[in-house]
N, C-alpha and C. Protein backbone atom coordinates (compact mmCIF):
# COMPACT_ATOMS: atom_id res chain seq x y z
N UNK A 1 4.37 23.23 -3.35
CA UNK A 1 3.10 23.47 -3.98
C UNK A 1 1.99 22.83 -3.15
N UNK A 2 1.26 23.67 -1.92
CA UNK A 2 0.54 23.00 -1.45
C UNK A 2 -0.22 24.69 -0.79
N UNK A 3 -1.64 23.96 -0.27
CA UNK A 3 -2.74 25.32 0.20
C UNK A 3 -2.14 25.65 1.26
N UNK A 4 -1.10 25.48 2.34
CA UNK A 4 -0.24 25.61 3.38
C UNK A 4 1.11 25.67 3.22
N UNK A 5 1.73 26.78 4.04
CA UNK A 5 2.82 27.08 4.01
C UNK A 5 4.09 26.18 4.14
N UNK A 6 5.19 25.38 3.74
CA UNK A 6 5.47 24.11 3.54
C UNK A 6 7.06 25.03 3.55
N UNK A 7 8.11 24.34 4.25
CA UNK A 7 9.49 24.84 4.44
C UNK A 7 10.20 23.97 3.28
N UNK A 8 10.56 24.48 2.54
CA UNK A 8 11.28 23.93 1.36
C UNK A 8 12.78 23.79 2.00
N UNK A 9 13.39 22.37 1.35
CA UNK A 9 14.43 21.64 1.57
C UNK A 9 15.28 22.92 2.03
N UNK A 10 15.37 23.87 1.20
CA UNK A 10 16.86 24.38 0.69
C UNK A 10 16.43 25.67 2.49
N UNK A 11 15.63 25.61 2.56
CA UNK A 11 15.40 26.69 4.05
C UNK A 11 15.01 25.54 4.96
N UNK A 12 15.04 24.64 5.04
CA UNK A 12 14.79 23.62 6.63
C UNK A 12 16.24 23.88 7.33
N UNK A 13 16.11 23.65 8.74
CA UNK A 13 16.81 23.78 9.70
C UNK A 13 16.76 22.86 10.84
N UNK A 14 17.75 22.32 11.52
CA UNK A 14 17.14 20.95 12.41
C UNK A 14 17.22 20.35 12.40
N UNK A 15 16.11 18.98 12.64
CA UNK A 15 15.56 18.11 12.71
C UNK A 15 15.10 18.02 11.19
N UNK A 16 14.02 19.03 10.83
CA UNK A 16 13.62 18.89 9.24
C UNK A 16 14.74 18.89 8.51
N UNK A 17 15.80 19.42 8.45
CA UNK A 17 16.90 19.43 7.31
C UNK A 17 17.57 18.11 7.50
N UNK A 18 17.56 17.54 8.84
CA UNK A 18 18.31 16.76 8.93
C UNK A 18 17.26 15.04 8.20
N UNK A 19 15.88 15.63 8.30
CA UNK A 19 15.26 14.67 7.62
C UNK A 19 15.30 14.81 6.07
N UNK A 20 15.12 15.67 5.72
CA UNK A 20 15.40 16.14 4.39
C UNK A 20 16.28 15.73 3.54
N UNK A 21 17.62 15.86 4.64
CA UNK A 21 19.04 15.07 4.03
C UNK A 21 18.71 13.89 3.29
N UNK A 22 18.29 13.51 4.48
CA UNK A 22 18.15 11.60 4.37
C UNK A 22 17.16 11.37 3.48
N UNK A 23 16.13 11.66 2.93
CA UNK A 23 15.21 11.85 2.22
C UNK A 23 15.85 11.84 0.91
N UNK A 24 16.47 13.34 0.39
CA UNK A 24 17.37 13.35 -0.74
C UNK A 24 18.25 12.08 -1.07
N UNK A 25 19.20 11.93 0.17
CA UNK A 25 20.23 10.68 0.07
C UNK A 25 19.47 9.23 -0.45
N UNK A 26 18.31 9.02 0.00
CA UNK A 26 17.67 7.88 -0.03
C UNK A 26 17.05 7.67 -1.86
N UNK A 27 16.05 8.73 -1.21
CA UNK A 27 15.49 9.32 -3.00
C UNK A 27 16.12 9.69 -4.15
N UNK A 28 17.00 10.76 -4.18
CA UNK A 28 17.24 11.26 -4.63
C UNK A 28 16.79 12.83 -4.73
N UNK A 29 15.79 13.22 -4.29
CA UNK A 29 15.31 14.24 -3.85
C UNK A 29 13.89 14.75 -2.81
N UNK A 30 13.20 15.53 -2.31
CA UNK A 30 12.09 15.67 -1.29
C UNK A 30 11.00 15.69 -2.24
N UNK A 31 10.09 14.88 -1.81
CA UNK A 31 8.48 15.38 -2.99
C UNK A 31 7.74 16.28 -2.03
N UNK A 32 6.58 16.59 -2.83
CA UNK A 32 5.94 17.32 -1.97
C UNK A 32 5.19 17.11 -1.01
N UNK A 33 4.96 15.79 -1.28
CA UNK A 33 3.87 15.07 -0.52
C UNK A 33 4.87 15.31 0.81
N UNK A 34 5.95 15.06 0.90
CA UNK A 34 6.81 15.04 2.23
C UNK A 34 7.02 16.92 2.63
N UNK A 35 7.48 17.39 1.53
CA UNK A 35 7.40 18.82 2.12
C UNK A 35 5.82 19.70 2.82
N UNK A 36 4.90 18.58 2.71
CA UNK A 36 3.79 19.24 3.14
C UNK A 36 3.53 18.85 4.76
N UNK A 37 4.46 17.97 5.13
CA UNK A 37 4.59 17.69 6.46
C UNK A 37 5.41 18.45 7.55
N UNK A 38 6.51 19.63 6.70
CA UNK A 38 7.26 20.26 7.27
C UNK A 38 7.01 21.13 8.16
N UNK A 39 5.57 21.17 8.60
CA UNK A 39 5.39 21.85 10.18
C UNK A 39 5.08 21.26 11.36
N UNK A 40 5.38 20.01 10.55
CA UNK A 40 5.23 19.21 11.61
C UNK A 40 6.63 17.54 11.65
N UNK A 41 7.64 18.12 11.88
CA UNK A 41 8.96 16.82 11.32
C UNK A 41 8.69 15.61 12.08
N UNK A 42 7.87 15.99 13.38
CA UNK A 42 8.28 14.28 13.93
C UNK A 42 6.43 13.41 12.97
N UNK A 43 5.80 14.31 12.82
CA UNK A 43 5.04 13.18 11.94
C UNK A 43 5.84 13.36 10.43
N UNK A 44 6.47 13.98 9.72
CA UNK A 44 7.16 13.08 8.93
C UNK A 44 8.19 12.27 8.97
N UNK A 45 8.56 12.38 9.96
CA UNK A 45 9.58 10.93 10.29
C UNK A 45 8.73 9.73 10.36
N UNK A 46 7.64 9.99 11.41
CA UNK A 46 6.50 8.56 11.64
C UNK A 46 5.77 8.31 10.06
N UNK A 47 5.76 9.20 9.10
CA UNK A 47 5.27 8.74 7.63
C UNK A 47 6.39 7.87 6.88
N UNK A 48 7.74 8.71 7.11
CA UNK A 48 8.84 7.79 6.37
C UNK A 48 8.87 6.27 6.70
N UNK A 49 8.79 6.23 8.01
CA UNK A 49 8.89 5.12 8.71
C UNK A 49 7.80 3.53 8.11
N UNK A 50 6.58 4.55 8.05
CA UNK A 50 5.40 3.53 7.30
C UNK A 50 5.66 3.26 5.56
N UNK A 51 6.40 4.70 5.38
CA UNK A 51 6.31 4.42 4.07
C UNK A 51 7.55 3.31 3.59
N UNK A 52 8.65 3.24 4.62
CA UNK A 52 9.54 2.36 4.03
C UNK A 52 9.27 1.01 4.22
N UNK A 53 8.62 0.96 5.69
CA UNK A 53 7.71 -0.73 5.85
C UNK A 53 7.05 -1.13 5.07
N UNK A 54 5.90 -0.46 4.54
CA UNK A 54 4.83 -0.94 3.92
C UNK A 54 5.71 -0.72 1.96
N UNK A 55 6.33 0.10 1.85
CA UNK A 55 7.04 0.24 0.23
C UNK A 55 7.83 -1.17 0.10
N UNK A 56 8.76 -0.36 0.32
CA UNK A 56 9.97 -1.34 0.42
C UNK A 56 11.02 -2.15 1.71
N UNK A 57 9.64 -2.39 2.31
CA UNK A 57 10.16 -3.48 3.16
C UNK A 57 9.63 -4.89 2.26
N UNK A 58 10.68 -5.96 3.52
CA UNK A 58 9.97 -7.27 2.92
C UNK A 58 8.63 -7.49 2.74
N UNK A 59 8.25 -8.22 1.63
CA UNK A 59 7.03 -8.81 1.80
C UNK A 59 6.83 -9.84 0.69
N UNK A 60 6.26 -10.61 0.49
CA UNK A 60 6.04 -11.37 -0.64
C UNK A 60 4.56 -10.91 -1.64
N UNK A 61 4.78 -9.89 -1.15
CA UNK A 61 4.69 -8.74 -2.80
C UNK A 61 5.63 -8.32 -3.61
N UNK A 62 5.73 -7.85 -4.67
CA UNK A 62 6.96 -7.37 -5.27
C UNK A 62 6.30 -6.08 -5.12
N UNK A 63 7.75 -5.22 -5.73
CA UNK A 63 7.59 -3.81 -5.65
C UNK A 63 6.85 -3.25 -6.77
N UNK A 64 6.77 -3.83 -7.51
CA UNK A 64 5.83 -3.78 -8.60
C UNK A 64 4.28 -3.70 -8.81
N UNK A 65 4.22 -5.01 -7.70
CA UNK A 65 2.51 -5.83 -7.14
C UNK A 65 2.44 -3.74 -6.65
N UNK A 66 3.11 -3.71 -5.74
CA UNK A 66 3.13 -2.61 -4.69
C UNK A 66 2.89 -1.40 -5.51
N UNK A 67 3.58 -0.97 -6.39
CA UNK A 67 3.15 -0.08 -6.98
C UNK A 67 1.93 0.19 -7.71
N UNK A 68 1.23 -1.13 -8.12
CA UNK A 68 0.33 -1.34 -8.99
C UNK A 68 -1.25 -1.07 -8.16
N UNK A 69 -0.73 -1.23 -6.71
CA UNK A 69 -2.05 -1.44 -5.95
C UNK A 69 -2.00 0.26 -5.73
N UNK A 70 -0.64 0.83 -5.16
CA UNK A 70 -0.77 2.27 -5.15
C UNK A 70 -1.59 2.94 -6.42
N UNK A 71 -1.16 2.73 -7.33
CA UNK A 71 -1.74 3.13 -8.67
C UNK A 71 -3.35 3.13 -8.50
N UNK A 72 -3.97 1.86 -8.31
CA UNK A 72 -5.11 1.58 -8.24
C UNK A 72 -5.74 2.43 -7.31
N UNK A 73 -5.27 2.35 -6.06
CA UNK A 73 -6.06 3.38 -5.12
C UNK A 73 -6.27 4.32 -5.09
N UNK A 74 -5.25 4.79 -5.58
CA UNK A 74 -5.07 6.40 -6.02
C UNK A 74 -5.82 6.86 -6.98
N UNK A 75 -6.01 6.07 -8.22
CA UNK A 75 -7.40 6.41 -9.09
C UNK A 75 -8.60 6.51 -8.56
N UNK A 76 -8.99 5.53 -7.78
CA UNK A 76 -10.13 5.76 -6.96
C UNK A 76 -10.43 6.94 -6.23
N UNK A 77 -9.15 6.86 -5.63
CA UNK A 77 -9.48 8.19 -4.78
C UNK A 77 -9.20 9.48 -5.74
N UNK A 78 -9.38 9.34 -7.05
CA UNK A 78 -9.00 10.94 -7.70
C UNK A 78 -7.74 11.59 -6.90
N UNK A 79 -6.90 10.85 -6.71
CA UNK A 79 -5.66 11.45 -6.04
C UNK A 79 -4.33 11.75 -7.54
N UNK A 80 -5.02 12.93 -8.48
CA UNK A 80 -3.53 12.96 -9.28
C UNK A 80 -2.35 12.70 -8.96
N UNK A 81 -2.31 13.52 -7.74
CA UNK A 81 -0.67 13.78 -7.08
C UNK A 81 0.20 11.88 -7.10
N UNK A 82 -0.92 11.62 -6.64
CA UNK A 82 -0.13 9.81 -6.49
C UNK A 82 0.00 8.90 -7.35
N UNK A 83 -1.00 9.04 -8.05
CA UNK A 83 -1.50 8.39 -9.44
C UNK A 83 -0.22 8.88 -10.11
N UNK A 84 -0.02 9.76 -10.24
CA UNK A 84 1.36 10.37 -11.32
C UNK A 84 2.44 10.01 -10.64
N UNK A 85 2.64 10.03 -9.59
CA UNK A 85 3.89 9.62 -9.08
C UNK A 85 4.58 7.64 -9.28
N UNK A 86 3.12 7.35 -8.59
CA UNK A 86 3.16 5.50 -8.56
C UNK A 86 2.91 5.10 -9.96
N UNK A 87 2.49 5.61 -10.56
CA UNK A 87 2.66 5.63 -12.25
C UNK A 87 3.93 5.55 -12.65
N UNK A 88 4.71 6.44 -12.43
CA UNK A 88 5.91 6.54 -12.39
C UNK A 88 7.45 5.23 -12.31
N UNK A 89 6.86 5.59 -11.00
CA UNK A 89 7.81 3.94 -10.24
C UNK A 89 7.00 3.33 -10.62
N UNK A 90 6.13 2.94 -11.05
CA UNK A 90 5.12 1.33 -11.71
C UNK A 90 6.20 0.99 -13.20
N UNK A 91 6.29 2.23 -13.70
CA UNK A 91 7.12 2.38 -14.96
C UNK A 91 8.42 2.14 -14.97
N UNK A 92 8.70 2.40 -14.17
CA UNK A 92 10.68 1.62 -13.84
C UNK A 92 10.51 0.58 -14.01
N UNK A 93 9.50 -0.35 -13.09
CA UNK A 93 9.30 -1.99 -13.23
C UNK A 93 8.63 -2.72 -14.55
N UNK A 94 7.41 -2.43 -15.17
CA UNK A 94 6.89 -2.52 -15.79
C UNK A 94 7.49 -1.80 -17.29
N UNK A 95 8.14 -0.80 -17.87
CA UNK A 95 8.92 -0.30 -18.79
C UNK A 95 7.71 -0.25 -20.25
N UNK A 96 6.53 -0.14 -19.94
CA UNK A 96 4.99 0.05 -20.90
C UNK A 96 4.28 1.19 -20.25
N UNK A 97 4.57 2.40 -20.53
CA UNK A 97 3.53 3.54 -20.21
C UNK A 97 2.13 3.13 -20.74
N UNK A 98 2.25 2.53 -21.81
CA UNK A 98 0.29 2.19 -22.25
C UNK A 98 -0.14 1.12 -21.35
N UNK A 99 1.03 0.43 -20.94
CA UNK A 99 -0.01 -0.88 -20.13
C UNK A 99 -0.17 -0.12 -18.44
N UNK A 100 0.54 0.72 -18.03
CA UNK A 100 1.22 1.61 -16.58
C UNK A 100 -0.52 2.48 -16.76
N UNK A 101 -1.10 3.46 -18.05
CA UNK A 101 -1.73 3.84 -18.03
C UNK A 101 -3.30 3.45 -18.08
N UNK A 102 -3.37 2.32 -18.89
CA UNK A 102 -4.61 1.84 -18.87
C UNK A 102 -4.90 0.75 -17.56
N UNK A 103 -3.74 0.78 -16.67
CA UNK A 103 -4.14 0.25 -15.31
C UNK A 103 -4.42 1.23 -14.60
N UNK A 104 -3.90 2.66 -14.37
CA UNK A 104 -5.16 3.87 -14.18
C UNK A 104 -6.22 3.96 -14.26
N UNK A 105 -6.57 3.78 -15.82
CA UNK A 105 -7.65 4.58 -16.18
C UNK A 105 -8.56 2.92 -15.91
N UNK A 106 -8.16 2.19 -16.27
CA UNK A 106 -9.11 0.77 -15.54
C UNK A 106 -8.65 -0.41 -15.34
N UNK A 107 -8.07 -0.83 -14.50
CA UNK A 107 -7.05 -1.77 -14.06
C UNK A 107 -7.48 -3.14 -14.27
N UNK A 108 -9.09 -3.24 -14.33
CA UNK A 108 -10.53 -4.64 -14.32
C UNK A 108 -10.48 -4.81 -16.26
N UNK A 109 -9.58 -3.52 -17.05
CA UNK A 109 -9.92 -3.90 -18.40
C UNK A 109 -8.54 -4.17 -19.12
N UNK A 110 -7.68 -4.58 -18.52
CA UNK A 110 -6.03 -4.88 -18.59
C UNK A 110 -6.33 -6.27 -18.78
N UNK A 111 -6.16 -6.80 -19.90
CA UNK A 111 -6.40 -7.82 -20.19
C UNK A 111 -4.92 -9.01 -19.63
N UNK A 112 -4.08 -7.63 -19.81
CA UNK A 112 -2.62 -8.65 -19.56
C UNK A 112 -2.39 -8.69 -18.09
N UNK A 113 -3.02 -8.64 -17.01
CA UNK A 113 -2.81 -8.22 -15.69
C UNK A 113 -3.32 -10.08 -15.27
N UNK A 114 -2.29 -10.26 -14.38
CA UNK A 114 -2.55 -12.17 -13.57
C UNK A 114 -3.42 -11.73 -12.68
N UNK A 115 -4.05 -12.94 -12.86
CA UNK A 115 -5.00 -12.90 -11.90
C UNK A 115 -5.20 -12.85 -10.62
N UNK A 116 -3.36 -13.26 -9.76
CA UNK A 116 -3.46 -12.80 -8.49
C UNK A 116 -3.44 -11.62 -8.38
N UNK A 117 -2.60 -10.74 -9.19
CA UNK A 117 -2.59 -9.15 -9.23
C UNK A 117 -3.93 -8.53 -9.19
N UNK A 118 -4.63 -9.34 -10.42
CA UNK A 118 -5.88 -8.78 -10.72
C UNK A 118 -7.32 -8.56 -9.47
N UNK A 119 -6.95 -9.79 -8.82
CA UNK A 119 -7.74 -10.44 -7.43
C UNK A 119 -7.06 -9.00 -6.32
N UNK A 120 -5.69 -8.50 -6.09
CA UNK A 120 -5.24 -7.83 -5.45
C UNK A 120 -6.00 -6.45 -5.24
N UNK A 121 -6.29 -6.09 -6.53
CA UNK A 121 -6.13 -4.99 -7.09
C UNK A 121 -7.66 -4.73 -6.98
N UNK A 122 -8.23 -5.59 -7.21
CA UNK A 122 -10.05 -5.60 -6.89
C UNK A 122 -10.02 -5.22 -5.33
N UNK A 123 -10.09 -6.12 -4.76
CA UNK A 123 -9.55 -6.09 -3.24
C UNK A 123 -9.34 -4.19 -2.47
N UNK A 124 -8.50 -4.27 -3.02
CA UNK A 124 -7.59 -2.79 -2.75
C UNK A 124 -8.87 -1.76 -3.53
N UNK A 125 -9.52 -1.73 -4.60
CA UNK A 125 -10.67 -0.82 -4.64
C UNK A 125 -11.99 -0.92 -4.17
N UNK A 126 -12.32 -2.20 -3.42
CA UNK A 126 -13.34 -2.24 -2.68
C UNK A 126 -13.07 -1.80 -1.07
N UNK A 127 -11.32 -1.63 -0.35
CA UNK A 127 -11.58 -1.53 0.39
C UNK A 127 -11.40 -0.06 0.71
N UNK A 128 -11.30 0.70 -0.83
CA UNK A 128 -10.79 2.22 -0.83
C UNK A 128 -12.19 2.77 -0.79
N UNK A 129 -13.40 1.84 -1.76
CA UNK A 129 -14.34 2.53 -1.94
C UNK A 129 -15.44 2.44 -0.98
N UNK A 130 -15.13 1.48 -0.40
CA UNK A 130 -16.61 0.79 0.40
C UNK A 130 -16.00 -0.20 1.33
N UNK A 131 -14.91 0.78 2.14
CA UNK A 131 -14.65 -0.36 3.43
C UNK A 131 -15.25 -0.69 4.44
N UNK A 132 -16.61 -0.54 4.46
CA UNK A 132 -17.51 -0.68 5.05
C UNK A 132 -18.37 -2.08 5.09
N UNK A 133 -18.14 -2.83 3.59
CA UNK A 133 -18.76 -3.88 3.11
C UNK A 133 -17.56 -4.95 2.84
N UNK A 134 -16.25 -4.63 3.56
CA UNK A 134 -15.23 -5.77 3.54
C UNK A 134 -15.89 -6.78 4.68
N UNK A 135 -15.54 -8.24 3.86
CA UNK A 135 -15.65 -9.17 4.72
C UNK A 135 -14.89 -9.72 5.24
N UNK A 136 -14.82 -11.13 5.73
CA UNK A 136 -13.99 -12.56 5.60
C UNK A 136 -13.82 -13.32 4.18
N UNK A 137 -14.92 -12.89 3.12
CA UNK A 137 -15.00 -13.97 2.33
C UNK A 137 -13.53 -12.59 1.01
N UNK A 138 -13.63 -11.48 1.56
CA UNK A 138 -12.63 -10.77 0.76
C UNK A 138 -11.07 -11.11 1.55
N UNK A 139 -11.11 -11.99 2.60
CA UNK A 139 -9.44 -12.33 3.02
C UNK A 139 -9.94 -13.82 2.00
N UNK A 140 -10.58 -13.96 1.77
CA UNK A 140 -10.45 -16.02 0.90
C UNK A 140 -10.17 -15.53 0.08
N UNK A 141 -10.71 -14.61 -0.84
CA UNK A 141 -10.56 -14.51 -2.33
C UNK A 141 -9.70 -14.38 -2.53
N UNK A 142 -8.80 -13.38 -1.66
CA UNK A 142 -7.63 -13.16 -2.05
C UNK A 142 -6.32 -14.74 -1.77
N UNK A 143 -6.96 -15.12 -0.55
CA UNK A 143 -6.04 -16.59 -0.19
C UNK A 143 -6.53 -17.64 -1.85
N UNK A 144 -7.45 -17.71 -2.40
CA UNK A 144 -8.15 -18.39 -3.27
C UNK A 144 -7.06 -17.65 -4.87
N UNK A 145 -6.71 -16.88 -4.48
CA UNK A 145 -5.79 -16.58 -5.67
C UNK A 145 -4.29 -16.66 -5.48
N UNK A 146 -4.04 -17.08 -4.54
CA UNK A 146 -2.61 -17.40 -3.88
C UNK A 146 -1.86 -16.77 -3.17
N UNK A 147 -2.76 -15.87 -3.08
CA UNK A 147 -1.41 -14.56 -1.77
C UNK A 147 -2.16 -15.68 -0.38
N UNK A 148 -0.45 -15.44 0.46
CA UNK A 148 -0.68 -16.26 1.73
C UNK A 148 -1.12 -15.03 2.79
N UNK A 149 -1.43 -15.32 3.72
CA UNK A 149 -1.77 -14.66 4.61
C UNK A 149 -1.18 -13.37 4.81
N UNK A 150 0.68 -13.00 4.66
CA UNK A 150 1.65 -12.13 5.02
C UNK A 150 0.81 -10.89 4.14
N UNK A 151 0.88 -11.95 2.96
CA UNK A 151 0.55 -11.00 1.55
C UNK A 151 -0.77 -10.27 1.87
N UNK A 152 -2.02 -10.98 2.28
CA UNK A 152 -3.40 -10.75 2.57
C UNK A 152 -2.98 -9.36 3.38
N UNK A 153 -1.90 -9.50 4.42
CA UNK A 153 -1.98 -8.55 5.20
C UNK A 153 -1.57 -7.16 4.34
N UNK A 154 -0.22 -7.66 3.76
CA UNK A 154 0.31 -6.43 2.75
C UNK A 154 -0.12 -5.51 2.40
N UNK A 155 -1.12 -6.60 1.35
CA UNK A 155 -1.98 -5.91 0.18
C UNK A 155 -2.89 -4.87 0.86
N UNK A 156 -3.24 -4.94 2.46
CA UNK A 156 -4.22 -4.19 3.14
C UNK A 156 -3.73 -2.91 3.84
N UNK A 157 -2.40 -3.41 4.27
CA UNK A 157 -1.24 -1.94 4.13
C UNK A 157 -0.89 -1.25 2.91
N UNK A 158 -0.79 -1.65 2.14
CA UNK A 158 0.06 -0.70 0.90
C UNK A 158 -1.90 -0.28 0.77
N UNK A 159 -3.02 -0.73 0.82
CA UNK A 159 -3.76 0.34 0.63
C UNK A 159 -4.61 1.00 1.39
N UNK A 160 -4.50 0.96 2.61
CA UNK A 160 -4.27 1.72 3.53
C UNK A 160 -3.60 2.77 3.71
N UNK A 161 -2.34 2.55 3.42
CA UNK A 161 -1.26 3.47 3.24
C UNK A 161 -1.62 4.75 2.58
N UNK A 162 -2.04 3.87 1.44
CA UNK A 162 -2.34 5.11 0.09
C UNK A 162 -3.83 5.73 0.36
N UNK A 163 -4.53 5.28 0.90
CA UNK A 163 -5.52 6.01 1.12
C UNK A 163 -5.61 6.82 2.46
N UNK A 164 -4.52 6.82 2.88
CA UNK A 164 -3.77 7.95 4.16
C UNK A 164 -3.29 9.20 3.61
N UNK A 165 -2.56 8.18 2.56
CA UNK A 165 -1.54 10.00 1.86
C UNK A 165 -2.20 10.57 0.68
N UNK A 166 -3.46 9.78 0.04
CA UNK A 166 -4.23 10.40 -1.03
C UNK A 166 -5.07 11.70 -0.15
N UNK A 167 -5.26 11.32 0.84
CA UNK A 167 -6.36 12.08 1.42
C UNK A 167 -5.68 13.56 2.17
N UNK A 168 -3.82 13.04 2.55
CA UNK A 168 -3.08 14.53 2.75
C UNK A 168 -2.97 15.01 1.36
N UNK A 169 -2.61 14.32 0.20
CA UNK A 169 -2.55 15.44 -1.11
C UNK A 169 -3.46 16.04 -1.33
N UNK A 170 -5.29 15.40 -1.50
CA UNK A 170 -5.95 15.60 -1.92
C UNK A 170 -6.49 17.12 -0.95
N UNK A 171 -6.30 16.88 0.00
CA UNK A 171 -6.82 17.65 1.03
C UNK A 171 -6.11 19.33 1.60
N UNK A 172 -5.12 19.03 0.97
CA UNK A 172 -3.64 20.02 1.33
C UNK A 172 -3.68 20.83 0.06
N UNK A 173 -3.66 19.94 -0.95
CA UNK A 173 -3.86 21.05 -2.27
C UNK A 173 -2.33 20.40 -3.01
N UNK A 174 -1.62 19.23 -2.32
CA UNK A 174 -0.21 18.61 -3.03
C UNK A 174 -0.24 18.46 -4.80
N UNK A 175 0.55 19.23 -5.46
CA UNK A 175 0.51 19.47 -6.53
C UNK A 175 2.00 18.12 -7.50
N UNK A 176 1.69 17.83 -8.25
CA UNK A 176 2.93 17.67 -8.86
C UNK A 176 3.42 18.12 -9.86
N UNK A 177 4.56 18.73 -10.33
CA UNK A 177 5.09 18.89 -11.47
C UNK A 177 5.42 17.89 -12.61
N UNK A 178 5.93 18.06 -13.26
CA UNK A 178 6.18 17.11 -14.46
C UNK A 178 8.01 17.10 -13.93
N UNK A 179 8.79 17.60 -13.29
CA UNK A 179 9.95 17.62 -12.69
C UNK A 179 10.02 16.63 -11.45
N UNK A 180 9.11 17.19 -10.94
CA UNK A 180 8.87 16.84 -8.97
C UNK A 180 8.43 15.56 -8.92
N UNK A 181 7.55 15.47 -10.30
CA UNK A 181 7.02 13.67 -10.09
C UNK A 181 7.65 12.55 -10.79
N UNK A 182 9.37 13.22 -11.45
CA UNK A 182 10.19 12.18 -12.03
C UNK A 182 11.55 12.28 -11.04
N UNK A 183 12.03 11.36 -11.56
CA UNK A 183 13.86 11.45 -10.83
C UNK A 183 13.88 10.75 -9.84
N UNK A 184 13.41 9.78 -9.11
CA UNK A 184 13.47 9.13 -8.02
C UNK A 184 14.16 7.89 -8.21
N UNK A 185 14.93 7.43 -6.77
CA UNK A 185 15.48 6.08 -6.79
C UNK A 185 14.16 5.43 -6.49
N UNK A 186 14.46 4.44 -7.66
CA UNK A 186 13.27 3.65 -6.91
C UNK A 186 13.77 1.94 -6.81
């Protein structure tokens, strides 16, 4: 489901099928966000690659922190496709669709959200909305709430990240289903 022609799992051949495999094996199945890369396999290999560093590689974020900042960015950027997805996996960890949703719809009015998260999560929408006006005094705030430096860096990848692949959904036409955006290992 995308404004471009996109080789679905079950017809890849190659290199793409052979990424595909691994994709399924890993996931549990291909999203679209990845099938919209299929005319091009060696940049979705170089996306998998970021996406498993910056997801679920080490960091002294949790996967949770991680999902929560995806969440956040993705609202900003009016990116449904991601928002529904990192919603999703936010919800494996978190197991509260009302608390998963009203960090969507306003993450600054989550009363139950810590304040390093909360400090994170500010962070991550100033630098989605207006990275233009990031400073030095936005790496303290965040050191001033206890993420160490690794983390400072993290938090600037995972939204980075997402404001890479909000801008292929948003831009491509990446749709999700109510199927396509559940079932994942996460």
């Amino acid at each position: 489901m995308a404004w471009i022609d996109v080789i679905e799992p079950e017809d890849a051949t190659g290199d793409l099928k052979a990424l595909y495999d691994t994709i399924a094996e890993t996931r549990g199945k291909v999203s679209n966000v990845l099938t919209v890369h299929s005319q091009n396999p060696a940049a979705l290999k170089e996306h998998l690659d970021l996406y498993d560093a910056v997801l679920f590689g080490s960091s002294p974020l949790s996967r949770a922190d991680r999902e929560a900042i995806a969440v956040v960015v993705s609202a900003a950027n009016e990116c449904d496709y991601c928002v529904r997805h990192h919603a999703e996996a936010l919800q494996a960890y978190w197991q509260d669709e009302a608390r998963v949703q009203r960090l969507a719809d306003d993450y600054a009015a989550l009363d139950d959200l810590n304040d390093q998260l909360r400090t994170a999560c500010a962070v991550a929408e100033k630098l989605t909305t207006a990275p233009g006006d990031m400073t030095e005094a936005d790496v303290h705030t965040l050191r001033d709430a206890g993420w160490s430096d690794r983390a400072v860096l993290d938090i600037v990848l995972v939204t980075s990240y997402f404001n890479f692949v909000n801008r292929i959904t948003n831009s491509l036409g990446v749709a999700a289903t109510e199927d396509e955006a559940t079932g994942y290992n996460y």
